[in-house]
C-alpha atoms as a PDB file:
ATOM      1  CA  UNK A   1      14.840   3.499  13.056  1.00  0.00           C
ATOM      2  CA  UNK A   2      13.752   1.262  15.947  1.00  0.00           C
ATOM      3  CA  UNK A   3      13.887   2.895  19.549  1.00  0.00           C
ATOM      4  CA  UNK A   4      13.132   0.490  22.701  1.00  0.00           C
ATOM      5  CA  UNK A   5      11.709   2.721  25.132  1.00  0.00           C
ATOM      6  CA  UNK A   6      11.105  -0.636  27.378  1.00  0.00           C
ATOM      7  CA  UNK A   7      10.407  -4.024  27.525  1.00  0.00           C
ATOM      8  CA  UNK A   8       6.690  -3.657  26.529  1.00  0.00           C
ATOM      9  CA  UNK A   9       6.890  -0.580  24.334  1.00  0.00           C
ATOM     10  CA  UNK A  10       9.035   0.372  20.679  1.00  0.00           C
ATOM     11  CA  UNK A  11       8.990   3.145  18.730  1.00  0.00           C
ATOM     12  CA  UNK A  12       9.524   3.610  15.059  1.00  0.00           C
ATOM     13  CA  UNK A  13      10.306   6.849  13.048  1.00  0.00           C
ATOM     14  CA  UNK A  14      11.271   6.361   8.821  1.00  0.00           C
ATOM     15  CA  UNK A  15      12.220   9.376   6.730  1.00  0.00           C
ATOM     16  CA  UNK A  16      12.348   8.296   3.079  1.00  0.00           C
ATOM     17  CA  UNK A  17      13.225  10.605  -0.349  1.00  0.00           C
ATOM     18  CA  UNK A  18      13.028   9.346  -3.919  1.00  0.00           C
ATOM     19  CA  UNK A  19      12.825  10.293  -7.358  1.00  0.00           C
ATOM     20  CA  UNK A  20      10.072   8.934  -9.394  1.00  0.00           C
ATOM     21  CA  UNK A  21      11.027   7.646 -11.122  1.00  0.00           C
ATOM     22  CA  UNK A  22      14.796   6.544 -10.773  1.00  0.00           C
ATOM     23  CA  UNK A  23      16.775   9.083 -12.257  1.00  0.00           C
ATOM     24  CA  UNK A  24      18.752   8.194 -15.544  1.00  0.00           C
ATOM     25  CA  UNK A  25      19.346  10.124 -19.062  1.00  0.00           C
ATOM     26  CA  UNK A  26      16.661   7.563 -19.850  1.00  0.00           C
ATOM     27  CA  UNK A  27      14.067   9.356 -18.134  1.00  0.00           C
ATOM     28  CA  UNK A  28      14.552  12.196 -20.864  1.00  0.00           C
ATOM     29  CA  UNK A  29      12.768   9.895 -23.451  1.00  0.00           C
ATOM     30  CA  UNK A  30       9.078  10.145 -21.512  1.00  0.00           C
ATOM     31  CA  UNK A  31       6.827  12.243 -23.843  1.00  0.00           C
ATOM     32  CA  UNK A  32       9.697  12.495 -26.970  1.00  0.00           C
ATOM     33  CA  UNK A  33       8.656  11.251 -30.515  1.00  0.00           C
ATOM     34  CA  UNK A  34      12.378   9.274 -30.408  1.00  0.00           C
ATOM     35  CA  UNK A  35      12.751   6.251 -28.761  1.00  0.00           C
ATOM     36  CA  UNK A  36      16.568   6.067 -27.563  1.00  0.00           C
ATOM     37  CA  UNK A  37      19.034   8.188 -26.537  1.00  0.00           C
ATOM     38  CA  UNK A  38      20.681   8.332 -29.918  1.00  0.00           C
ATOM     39  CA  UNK A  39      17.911   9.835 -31.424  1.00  0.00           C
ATOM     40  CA  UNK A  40      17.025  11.900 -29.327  1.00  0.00           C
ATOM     41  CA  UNK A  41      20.757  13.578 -29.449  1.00  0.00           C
ATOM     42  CA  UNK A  42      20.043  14.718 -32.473  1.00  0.00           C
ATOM     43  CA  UNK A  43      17.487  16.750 -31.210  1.00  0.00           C
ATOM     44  CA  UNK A  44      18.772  18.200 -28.113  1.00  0.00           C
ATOM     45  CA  UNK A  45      22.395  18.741 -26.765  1.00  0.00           C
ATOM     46  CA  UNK A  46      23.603  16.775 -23.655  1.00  0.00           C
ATOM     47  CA  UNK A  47      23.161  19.200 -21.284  1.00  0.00           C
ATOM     48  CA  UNK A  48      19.591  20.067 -22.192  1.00  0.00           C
ATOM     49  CA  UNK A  49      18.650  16.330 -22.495  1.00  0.00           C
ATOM     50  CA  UNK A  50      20.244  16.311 -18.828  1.00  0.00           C
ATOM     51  CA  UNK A  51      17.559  18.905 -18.092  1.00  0.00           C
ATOM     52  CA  UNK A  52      14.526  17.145 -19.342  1.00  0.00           C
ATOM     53  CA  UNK A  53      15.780  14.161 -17.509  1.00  0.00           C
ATOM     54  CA  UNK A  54      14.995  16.576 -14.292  1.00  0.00           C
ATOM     55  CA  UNK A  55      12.256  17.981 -15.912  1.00  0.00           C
ATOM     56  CA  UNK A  56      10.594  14.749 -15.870  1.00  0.00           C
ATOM     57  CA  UNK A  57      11.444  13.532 -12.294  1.00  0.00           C
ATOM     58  CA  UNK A  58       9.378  14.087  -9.603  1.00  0.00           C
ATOM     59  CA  UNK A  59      10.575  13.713  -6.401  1.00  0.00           C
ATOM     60  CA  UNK A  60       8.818  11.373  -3.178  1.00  0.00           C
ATOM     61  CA  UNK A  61       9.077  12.557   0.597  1.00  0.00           C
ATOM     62  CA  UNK A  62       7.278  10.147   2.943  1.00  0.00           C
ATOM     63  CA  UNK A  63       7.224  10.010   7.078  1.00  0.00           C
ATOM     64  CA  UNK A  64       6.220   6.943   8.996  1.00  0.00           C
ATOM     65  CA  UNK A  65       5.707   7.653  13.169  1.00  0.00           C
ATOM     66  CA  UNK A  66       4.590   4.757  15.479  1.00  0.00           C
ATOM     67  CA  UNK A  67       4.743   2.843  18.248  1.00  0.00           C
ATOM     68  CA  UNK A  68       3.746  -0.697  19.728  1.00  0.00           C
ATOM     69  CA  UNK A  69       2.973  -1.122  23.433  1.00  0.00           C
ATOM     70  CA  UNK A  70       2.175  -5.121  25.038  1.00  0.00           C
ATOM     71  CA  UNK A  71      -0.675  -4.842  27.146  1.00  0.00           C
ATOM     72  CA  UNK A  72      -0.362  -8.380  28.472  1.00  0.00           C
ATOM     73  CA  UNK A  73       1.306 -11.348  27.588  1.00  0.00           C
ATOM     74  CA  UNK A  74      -1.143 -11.909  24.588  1.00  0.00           C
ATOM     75  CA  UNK A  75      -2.401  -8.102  23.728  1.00  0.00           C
ATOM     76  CA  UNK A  76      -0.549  -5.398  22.218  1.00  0.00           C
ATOM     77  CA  UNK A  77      -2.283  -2.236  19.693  1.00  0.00           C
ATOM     78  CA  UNK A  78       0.290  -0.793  17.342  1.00  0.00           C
ATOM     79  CA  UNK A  79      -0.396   2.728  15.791  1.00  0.00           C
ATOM     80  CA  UNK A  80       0.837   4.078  12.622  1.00  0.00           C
ATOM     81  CA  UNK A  81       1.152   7.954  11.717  1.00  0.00           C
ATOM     82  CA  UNK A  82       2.366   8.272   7.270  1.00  0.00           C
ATOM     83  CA  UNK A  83       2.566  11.547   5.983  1.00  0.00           C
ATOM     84  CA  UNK A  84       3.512  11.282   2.475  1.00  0.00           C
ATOM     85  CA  UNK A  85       4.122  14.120  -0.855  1.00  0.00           C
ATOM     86  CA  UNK A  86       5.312  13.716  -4.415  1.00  0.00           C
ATOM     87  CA  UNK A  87       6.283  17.205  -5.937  1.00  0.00           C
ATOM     88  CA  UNK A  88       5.551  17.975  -9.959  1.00  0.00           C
ATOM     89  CA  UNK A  89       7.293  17.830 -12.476  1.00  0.00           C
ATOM     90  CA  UNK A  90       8.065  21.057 -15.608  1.00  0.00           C
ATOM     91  CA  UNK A  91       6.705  21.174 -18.810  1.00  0.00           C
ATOM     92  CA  UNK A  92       9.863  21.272 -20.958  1.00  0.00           C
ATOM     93  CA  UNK A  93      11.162  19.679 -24.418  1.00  0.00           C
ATOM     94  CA  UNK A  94       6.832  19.673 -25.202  1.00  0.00           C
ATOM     95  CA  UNK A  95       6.256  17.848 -22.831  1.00  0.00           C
ATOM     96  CA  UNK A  96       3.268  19.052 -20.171  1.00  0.00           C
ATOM     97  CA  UNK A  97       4.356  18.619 -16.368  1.00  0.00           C
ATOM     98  CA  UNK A  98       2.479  17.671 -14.020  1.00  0.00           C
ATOM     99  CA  UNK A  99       1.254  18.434 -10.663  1.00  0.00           C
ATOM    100  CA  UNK A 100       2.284  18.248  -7.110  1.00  0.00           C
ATOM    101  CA  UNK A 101       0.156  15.898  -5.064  1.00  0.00           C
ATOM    102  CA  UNK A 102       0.158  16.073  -1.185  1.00  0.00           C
ATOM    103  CA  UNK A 103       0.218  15.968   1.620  1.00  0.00           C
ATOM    104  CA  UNK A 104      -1.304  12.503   1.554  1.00  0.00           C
ATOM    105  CA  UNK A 105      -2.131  11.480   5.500  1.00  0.00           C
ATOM    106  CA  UNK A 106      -2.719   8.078   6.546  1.00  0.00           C
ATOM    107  CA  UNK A 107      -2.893   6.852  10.392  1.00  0.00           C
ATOM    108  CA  UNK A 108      -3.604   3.355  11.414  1.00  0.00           C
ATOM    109  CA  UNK A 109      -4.520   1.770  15.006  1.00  0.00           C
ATOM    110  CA  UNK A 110      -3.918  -2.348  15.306  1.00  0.00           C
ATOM    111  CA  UNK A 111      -5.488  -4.849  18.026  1.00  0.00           C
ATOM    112  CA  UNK A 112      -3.803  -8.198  17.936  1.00  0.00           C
ATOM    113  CA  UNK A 113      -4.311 -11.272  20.282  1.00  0.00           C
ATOM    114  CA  UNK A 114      -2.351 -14.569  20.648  1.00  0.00           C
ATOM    115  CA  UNK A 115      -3.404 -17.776  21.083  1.00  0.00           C
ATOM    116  CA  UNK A 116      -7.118 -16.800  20.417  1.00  0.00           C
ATOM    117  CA  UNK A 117      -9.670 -19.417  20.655  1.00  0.00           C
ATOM    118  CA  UNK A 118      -7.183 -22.118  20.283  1.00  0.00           C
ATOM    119  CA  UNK A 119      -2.968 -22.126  21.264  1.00  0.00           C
ATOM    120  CA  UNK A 120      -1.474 -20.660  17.830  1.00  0.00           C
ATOM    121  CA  UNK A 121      -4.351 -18.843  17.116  1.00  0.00           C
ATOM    122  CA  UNK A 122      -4.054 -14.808  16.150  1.00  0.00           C
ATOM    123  CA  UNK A 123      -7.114 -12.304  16.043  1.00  0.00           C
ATOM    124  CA  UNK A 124      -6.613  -8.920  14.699  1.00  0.00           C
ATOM    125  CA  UNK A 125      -8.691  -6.006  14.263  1.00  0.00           C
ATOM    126  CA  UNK A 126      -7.269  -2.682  12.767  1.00  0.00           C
ATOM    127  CA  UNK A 127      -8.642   0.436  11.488  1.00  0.00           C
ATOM    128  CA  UNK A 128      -7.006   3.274   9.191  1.00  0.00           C
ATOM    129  CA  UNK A 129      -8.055   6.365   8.064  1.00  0.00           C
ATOM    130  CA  UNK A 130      -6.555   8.340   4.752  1.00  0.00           C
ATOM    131  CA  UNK A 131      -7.094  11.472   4.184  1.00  0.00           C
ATOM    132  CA  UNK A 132      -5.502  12.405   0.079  1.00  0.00           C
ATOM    133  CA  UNK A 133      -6.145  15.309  -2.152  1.00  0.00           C
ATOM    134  CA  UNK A 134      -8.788  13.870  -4.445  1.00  0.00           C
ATOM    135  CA  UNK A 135     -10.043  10.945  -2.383  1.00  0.00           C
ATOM    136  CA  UNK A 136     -10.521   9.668   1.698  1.00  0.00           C
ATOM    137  CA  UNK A 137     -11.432   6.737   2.909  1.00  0.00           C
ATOM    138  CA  UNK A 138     -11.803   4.853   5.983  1.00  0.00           C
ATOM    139  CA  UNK A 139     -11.342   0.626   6.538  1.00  0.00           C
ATOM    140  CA  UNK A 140     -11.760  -1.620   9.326  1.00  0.00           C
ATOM    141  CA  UNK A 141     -10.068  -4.994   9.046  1.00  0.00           C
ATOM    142  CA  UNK A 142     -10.652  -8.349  10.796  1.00  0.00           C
ATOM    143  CA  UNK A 143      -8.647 -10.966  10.290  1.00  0.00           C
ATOM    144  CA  UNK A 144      -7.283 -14.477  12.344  1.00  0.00           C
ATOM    145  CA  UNK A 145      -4.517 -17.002  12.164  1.00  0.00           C
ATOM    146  CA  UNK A 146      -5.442 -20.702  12.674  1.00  0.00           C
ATOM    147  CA  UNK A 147      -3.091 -23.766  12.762  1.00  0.00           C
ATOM    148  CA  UNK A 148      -5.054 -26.680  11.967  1.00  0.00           C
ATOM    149  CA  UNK A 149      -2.691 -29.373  10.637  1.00  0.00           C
ATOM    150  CA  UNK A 150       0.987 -29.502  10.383  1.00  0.00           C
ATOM    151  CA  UNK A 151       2.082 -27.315   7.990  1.00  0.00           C
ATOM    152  CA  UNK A 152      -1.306 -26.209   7.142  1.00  0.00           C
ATOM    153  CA  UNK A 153      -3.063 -22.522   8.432  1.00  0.00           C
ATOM    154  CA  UNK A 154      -6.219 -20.702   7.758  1.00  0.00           C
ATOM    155  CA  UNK A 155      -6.595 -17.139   7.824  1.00  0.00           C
ATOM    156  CA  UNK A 156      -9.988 -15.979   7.715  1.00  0.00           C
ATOM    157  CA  UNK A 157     -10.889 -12.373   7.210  1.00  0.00           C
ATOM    158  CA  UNK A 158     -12.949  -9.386   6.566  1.00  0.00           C
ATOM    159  CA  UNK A 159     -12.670  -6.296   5.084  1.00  0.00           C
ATOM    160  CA  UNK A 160     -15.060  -3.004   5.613  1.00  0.00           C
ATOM    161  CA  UNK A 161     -14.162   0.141   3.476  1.00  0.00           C
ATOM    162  CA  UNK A 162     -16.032   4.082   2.998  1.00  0.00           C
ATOM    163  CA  UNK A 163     -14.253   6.014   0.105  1.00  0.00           C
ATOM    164  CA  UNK A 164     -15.379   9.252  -0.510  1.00  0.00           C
ATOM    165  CA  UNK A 165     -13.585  10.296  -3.950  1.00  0.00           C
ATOM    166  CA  UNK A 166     -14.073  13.202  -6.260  1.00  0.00           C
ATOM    167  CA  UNK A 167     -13.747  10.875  -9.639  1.00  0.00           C
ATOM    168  CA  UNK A 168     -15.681   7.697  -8.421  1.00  0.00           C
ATOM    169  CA  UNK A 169     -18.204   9.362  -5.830  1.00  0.00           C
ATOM    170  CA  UNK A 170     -19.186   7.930  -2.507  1.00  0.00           C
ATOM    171  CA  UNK A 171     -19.294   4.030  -2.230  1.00  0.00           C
ATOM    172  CA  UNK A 172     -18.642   1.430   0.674  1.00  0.00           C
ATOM    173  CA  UNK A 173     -16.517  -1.790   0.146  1.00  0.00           C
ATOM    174  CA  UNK A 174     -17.036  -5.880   2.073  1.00  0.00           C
ATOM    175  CA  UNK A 175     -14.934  -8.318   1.069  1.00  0.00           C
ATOM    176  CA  UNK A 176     -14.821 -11.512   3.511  1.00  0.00           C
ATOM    177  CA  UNK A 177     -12.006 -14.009   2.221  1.00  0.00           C
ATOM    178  CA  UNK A 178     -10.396 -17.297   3.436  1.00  0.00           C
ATOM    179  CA  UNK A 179      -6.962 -18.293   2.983  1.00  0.00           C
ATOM    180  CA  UNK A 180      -5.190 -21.367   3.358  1.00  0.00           C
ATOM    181  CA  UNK A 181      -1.376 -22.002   3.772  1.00  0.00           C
ATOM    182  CA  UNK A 182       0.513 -25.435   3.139  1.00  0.00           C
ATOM    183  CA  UNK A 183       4.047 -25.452   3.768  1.00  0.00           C
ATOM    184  CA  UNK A 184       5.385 -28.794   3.085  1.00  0.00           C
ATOM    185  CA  UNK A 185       9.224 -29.217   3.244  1.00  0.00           C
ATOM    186  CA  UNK A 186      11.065 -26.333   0.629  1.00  0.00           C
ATOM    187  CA  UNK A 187       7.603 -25.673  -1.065  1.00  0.00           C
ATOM    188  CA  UNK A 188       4.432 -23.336   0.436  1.00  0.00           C
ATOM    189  CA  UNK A 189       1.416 -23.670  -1.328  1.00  0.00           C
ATOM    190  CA  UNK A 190      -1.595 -20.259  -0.683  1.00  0.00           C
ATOM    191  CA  UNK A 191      -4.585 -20.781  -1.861  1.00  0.00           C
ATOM    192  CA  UNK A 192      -6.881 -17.864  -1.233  1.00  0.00           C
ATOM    193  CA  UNK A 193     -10.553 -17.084  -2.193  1.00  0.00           C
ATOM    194  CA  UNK A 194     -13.365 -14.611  -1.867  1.00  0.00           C
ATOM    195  CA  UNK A 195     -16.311 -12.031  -2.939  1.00  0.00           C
ATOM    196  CA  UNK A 196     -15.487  -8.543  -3.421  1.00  0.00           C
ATOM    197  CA  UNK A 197     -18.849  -6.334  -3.210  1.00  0.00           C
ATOM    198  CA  UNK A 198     -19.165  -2.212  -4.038  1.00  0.00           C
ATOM    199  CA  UNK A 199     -22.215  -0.240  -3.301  1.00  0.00           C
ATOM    200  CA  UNK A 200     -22.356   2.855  -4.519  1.00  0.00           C
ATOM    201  CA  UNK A 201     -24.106   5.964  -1.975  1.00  0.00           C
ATOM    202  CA  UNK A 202     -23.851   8.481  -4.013  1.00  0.00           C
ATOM    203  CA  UNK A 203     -21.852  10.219  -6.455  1.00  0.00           C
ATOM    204  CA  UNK A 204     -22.304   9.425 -10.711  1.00  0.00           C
ATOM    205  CA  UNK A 205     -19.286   7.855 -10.805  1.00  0.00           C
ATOM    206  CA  UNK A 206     -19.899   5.174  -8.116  1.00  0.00           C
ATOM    207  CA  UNK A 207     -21.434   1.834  -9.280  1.00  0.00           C
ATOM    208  CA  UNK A 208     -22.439  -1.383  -7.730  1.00  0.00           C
ATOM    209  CA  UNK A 209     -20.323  -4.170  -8.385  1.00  0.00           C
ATOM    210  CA  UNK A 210     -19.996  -7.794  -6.705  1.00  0.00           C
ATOM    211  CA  UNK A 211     -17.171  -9.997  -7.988  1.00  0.00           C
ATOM    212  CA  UNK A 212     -15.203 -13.246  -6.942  1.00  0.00           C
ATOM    213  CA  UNK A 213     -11.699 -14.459  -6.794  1.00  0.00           C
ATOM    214  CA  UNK A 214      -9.889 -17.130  -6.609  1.00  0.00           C
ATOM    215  CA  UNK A 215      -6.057 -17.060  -5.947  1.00  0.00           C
ATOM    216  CA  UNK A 216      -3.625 -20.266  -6.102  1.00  0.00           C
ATOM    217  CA  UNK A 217       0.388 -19.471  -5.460  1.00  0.00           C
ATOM    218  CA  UNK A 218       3.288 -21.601  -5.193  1.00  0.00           C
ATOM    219  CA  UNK A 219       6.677 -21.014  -3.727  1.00  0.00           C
ATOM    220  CA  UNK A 220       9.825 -22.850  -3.678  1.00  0.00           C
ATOM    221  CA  UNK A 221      12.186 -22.019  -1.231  1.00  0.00           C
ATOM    222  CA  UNK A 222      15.874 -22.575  -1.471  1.00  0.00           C
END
């Protein structure tokens, strides 16, 4: 839900449930020697394979809270508050449950400019901070929008990360990448390329790694 508070400022609040996955007398297979239903029958009745169709369904609760306020004609900072959960699931039928994870808490601040450095143009610059059970991490983002030829646009950007997580240790994260759009009548060619570069601060579980991609995409729209 969107809530226009005035001209320069909007509010956004999102409630979302859902089973993980989607629940269907299919989900009673996970963890069975049998693979379909008809199998399976023979080893449980209806109801009970009913059950360890619940049994093996979690369920999802996430919260989204923010805002975006125009401090000029070509400034505006958007903020972001996600508070997110996923219950467990029972061991039943032999198979092991698992455990509840949450409350994951994730909050995000955005800078964004128009027309910077040249009419079209877009600078951004946002920064989020999670905060999870087994990990948290913190990442600044830089990024800008460039037309340069009909059709065509650049985007620039860079990408600073600090994950602190109990399995993989302490490391930091830089990955600088260019993209390029082509749109060129019902077809939009993206072409986008980079380095990707982990160092490890401490932690055994954290290694250095430096790696490069290359991305190529093509759409046809109808």
């Amino acid at each position: 839900t969107t809530f226009r508070a005035s001209p320069d400022t909007d509010y956004r609040f999102l409630i979302e449930r859902r089973n993980s996955p989607i629940l269907t007398l299919q989900t009673a297979l996970q963890g069975q020697s049998v693979s379909d239903l008809d199998s399976l029958k023979k080893l449980f009745s209806e109801s009970e394979i009913r059950d360890l169709a619940l049994d093996r369904t979690a369920v999802s609760w996430s919260g989204t809270l923010g805002a975006t306020h125009r401090l000029s004609d070509r400034l505006q900072i958007s903020g972001d508050l996600n508070v997110s959960h996923v219950s467990g699931t029972k061991t039943s039928g032999g198979v092991q449950g698992t455990d509840a994870f949450g409350p994951d808490v994730a909050g995000t601040v955005q800078f964004l400019v128009s027309d910077w450095l040249i009419d079209g143009g877009v600078g951004s610059v946002s920064f989020r901070y999670f905060e999870g059970d087994t990990s948290r991490s913190f990442t600044a983002t830089a990024y800008s929008r460039f037309p340069v030829l009909e059709g065509v646009r650049v985007l620039p950007r860079l990408r600073w990360a600090f994950t602190d997580s109990r399995t993989q240790g302490t490391q930091f994260l830089v990955r600088p990448s260019l993209e390029t759009y082509w749109r060129y009548r019902s077809w939009l060619l993206n072409l986008e390329g980079g380095i990707d570069h982990r160092e490890p601060i401490s932690g055994s579980g954290a290694f250095r790694q430096t790696s490069y991609f290359v991305e190529l995409g093509v759409q046809w729209q109808f």
